[in-house]
Protein backbone atom coordinates (compact mmCIF):
# COMPACT_ATOMS: atom_id res chain seq x y z
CA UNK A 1 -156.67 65.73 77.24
CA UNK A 2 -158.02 69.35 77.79
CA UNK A 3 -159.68 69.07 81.36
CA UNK A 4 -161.20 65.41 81.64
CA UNK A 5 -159.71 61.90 81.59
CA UNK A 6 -162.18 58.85 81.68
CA UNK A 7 -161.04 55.74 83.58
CA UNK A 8 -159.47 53.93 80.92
CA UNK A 9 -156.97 56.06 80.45
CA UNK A 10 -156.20 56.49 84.50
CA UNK A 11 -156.55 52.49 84.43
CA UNK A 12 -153.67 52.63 81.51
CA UNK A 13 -151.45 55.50 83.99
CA UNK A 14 -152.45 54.61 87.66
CA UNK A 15 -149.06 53.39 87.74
CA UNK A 16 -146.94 56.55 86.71
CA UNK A 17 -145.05 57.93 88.97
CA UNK A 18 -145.85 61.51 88.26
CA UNK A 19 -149.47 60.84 88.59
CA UNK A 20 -151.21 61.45 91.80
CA UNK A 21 -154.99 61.03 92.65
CA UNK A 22 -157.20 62.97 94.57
CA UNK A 23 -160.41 61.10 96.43
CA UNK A 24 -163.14 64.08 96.57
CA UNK A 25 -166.04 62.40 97.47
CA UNK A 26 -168.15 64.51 100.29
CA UNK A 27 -172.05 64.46 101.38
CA UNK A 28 -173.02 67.70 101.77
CA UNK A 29 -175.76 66.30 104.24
CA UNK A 30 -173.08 63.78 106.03
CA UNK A 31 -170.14 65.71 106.04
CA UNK A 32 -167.71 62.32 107.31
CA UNK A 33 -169.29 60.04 104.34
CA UNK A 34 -166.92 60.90 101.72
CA UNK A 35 -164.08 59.91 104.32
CA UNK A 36 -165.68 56.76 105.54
CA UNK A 37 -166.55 55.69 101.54
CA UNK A 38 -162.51 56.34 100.64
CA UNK A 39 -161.60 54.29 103.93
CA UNK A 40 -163.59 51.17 102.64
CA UNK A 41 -162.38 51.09 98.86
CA UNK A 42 -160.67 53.79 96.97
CA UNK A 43 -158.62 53.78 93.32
CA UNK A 44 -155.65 52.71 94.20
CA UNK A 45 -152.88 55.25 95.37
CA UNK A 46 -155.46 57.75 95.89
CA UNK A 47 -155.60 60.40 99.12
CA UNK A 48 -158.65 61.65 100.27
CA UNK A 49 -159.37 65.27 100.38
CA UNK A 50 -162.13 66.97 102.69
CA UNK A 51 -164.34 69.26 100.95
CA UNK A 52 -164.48 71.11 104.37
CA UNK A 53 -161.53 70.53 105.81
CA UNK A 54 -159.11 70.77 102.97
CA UNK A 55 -161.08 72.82 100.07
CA UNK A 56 -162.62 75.19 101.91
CA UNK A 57 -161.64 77.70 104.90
CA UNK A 58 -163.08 78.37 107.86
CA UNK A 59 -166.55 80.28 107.45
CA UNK A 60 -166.68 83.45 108.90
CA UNK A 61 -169.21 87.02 108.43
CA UNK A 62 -168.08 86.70 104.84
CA UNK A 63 -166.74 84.78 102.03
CA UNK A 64 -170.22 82.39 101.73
CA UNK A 65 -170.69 78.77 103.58
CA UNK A 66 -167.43 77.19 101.77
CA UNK A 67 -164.95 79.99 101.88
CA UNK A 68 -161.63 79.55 99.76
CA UNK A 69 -158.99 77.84 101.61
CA UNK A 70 -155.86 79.14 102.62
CA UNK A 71 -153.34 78.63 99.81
CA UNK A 72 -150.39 77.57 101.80
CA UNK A 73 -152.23 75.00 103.92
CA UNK A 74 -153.68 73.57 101.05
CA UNK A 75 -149.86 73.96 99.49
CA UNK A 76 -149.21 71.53 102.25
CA UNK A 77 -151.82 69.24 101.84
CA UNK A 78 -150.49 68.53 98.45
CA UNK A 79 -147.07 68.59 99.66
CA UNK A 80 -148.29 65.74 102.07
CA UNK A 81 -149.39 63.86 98.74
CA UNK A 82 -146.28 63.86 97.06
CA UNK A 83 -147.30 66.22 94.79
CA UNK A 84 -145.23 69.29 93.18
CA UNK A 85 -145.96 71.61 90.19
CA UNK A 86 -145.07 69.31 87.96
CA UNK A 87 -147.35 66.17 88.85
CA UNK A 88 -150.72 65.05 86.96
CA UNK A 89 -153.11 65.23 89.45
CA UNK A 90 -156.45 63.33 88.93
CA UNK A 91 -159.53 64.23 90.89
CA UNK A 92 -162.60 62.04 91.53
CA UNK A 93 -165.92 61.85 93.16
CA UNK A 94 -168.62 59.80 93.46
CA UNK A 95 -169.72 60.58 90.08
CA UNK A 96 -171.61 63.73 90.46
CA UNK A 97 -168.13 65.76 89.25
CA UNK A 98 -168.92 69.00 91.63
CA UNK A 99 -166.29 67.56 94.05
CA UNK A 100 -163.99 66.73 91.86
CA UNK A 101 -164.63 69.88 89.45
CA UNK A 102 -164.15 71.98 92.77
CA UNK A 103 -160.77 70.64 93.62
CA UNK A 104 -159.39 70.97 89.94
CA UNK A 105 -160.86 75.09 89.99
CA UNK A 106 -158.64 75.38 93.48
CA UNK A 107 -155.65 73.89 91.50
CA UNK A 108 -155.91 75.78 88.76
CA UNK A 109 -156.42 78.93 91.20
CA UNK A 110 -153.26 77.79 92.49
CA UNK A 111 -151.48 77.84 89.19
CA UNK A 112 -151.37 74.00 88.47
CA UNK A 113 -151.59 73.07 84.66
CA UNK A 114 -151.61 69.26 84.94
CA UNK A 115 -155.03 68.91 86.72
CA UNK A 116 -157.94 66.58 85.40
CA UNK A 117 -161.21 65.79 86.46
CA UNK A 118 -162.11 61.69 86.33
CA UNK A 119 -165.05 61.70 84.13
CA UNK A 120 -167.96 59.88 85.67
CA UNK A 121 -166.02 59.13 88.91
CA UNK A 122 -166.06 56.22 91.25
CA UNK A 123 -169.35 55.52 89.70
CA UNK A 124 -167.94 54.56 86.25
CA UNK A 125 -164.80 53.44 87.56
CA UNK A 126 -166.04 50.44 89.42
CA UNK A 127 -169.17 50.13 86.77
CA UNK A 128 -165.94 49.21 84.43
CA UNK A 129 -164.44 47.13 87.23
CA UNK A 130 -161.27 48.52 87.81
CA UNK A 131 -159.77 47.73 90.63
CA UNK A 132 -160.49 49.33 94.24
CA UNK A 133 -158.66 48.74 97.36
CA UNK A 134 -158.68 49.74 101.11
CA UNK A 135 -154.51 50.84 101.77
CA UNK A 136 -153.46 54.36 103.17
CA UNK A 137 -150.91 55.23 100.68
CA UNK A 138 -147.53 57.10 101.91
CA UNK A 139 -145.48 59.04 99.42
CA UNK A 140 -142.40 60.98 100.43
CA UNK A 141 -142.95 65.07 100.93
CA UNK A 142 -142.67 67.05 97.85
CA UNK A 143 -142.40 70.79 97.45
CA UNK A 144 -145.15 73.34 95.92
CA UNK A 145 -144.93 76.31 95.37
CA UNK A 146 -147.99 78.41 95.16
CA UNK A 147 -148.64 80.37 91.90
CA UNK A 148 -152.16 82.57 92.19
CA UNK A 149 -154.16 82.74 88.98
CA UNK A 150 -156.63 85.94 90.00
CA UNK A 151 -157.71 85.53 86.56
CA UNK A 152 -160.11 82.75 87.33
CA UNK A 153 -161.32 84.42 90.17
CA UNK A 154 -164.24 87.33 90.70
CA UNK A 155 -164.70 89.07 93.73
CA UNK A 156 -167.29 90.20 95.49
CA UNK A 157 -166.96 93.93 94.31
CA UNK A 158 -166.38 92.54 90.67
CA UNK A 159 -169.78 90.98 91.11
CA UNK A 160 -171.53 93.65 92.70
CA UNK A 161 -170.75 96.21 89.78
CA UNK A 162 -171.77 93.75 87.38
CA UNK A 163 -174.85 93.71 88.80
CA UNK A 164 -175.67 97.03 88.94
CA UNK A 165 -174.84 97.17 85.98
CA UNK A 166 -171.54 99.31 86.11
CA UNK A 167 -170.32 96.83 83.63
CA UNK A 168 -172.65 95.87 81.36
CA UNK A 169 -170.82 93.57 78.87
CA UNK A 170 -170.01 90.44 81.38
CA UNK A 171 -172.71 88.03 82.54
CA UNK A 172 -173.58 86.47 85.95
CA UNK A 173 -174.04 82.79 85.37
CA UNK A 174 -176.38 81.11 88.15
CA UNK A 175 -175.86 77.20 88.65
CA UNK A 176 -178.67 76.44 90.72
CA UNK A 177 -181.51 74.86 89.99
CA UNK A 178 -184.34 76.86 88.62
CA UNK A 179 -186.35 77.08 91.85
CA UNK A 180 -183.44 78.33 93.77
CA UNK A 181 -182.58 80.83 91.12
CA UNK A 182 -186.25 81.87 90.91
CA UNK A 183 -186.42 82.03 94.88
CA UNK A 184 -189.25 79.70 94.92
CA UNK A 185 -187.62 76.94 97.60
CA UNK A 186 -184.02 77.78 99.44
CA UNK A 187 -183.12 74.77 101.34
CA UNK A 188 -180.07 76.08 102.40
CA UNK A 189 -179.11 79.75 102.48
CA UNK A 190 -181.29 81.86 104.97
CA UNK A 191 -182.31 84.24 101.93
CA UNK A 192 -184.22 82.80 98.32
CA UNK A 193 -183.37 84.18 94.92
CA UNK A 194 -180.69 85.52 92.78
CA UNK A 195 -178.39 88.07 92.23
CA UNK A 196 -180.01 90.27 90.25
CA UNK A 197 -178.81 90.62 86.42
CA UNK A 198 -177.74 86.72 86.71
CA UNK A 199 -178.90 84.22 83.84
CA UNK A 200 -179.47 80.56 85.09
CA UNK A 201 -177.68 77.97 83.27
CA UNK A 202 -178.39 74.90 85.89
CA UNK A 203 -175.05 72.73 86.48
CA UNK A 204 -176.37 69.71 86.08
CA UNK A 205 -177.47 70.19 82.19
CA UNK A 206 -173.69 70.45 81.57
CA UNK A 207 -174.51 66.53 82.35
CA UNK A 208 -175.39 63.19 80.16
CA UNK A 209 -175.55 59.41 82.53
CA UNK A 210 -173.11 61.21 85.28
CA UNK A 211 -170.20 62.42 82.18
CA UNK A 212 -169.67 65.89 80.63
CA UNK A 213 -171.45 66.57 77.51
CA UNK A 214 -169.01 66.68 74.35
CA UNK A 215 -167.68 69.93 73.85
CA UNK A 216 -169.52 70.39 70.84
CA UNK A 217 -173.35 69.63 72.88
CA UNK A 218 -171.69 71.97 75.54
CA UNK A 219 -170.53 74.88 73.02
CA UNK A 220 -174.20 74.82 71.79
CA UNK A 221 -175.62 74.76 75.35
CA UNK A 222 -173.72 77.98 76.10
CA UNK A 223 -174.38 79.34 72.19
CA UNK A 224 -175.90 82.21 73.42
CA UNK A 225 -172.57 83.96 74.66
CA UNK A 226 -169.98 84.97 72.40
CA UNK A 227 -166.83 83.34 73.28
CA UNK A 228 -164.50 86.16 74.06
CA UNK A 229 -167.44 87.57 76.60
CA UNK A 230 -166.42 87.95 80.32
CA UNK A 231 -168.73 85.00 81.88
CA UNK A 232 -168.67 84.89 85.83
CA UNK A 233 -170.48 81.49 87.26
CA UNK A 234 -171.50 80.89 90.93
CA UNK A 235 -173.93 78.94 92.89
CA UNK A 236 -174.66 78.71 96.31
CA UNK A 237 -171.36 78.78 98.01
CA UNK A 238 -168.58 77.78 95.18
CA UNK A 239 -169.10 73.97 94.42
CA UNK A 240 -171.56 73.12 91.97
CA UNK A 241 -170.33 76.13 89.96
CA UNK A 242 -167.11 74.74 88.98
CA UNK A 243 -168.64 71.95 87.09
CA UNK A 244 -170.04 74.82 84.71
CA UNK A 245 -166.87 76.46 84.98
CA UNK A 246 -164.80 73.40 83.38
CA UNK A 247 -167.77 73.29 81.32
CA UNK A 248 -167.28 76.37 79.66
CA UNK A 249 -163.55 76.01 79.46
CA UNK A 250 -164.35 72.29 77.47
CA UNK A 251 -166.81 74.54 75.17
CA UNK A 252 -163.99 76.95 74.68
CA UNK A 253 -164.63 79.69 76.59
CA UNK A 254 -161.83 81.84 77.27
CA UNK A 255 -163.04 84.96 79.48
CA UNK A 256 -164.02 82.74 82.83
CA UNK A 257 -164.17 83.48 86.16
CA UNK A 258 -165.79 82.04 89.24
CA UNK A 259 -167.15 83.86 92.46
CA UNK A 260 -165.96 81.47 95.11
CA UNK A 261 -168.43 82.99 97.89
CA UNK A 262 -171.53 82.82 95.26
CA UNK A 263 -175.23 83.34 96.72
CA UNK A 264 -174.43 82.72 100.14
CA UNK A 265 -171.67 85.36 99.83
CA UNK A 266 -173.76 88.02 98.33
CA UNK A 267 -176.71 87.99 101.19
CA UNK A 268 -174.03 88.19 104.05
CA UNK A 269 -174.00 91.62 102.75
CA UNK A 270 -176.96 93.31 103.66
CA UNK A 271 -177.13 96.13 101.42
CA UNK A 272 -177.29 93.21 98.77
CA UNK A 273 -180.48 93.55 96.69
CA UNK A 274 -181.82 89.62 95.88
CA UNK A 275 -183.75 89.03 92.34
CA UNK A 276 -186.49 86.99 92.25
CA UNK A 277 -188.36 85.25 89.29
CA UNK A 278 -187.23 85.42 85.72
């Protein structure tokens, strides 16, 4: 396993007592549908975890719509869980893999090695029917302690000189769809467009039937970066980002980083110049 296990093998380990799963499913739209969803049926032995409320902080001026959350409250989530530095954590959504991919970016930011994405989700997991059920389960209060990887993470400033070309041999990575990126539509953030310098390599193409691409179709999808290059991804405000950034780590990229604020980061700033087009 590098970054993904498919539900065969969690069928084979749901068991383990050193494994732990984590319910990410969240409607960006309905923000209490992931929660209802995991109260009706859920893999078994799996707690739920709130996109808003436990993977993201409160939004303020800055920091973009789904701000990192604090480390030691999310420390204590997992605590909660049962789960220590040592356990195999297993994340799931409903398929789409942003949720999930988000949650296993925050554990790695938090140090954790033993953190996997569910490939295909829910969706694949009860396509293959495996077994669901409806039980809260309890599991006695571990201990975590919090070990920041910076590496994985740009800031704002990092970003900014990028784009202004201050440092001229890492690339900004847009996720968004092409119309975003271009500034054509902006459903969501109140300015349209990119940060300018920024390449767009939409999420979703990292994507076959709701799995990851092998990592030899996603090596070739990214062939146009040497491997050893500094690569920074974002999107609009963290989440749909971190499916490209597990992408590139499965394609064997080692110089990744992700800019948790993203777009909606960037225009809080005003000075901010916004690219447009291609």
């Amino acid at each position: 396993m590098k970054n993904l296990v498919d539900a065969d093998w969690l069928f084979e380990h749901l068991t383990d007592e050193n494994v732990r799963i984590a319910d990410c499913r969240f409607n960006l739209a309905a923000s209490e549908e992931g929660k209802t969803l995991y109260l009706k049926g859920h893999i078994p032995g799996s707690i739920y975890f709130h996109l808003e409320k436990n993977l993201s902080g409160p939004v303020s001026e800055h920091g973009g719509r789904h701000p990192l959350p604090d480390a030691d409250r999310l420390a204590e989530a997992l605590e909660n869980a049962g789960i220590n530095n040592d356990t195999t954590i297993i994340a799931y959504d409903g398929g789409e893999n942003s949720f999930a991919s988000r949650f296993w970016w925050l554990l790695k930011f938090l140090g954790h090695d033993k953190v996997y994405v569910l490939d295909g989700g829910y969706q694949d997991w009860t396509a293959k029917g495996y077994p669901i059920d409806s039980a809260l389960p309890s599991y006695s209060a571990a201990t975590y302690k919090v070990r920041i990887n910076e590496g994985i993470m740009a800031s704002h400033d990092e970003v900014k000189k990028i784009s202004l070309n201050e440092d001229s041999r890492a690339v900004l990575i847009d996720s968004r769809e092409e119309k975003r990126y271009l500034g054509i539509i902006e459903p969501i953030d109140k300015k349209a467009g990119h940060i300018p310098g920024a390449v767009n390599k939409v999420w979703t193409e990292s994507l076959s039937e709701g799995k990851f691409k092998t990592a030899e179709a996603l090596a070739n999808r990214f062939s146009e970066f040497d491997k050893d290059r500094p690569l920074i991804v974002y999107c609009g405000s963290g989440v749909t980002a971190s499916p490209n950034f597990l992408a590139l780590k499965e394609a064997g990229y080692k110089n990744v980083k992700l800019y948790p604020g993203s777009f909606s980061d960037w225009i809080s700033y005003d000075e901010n110049p916004i690219g447009t087009g291609k």
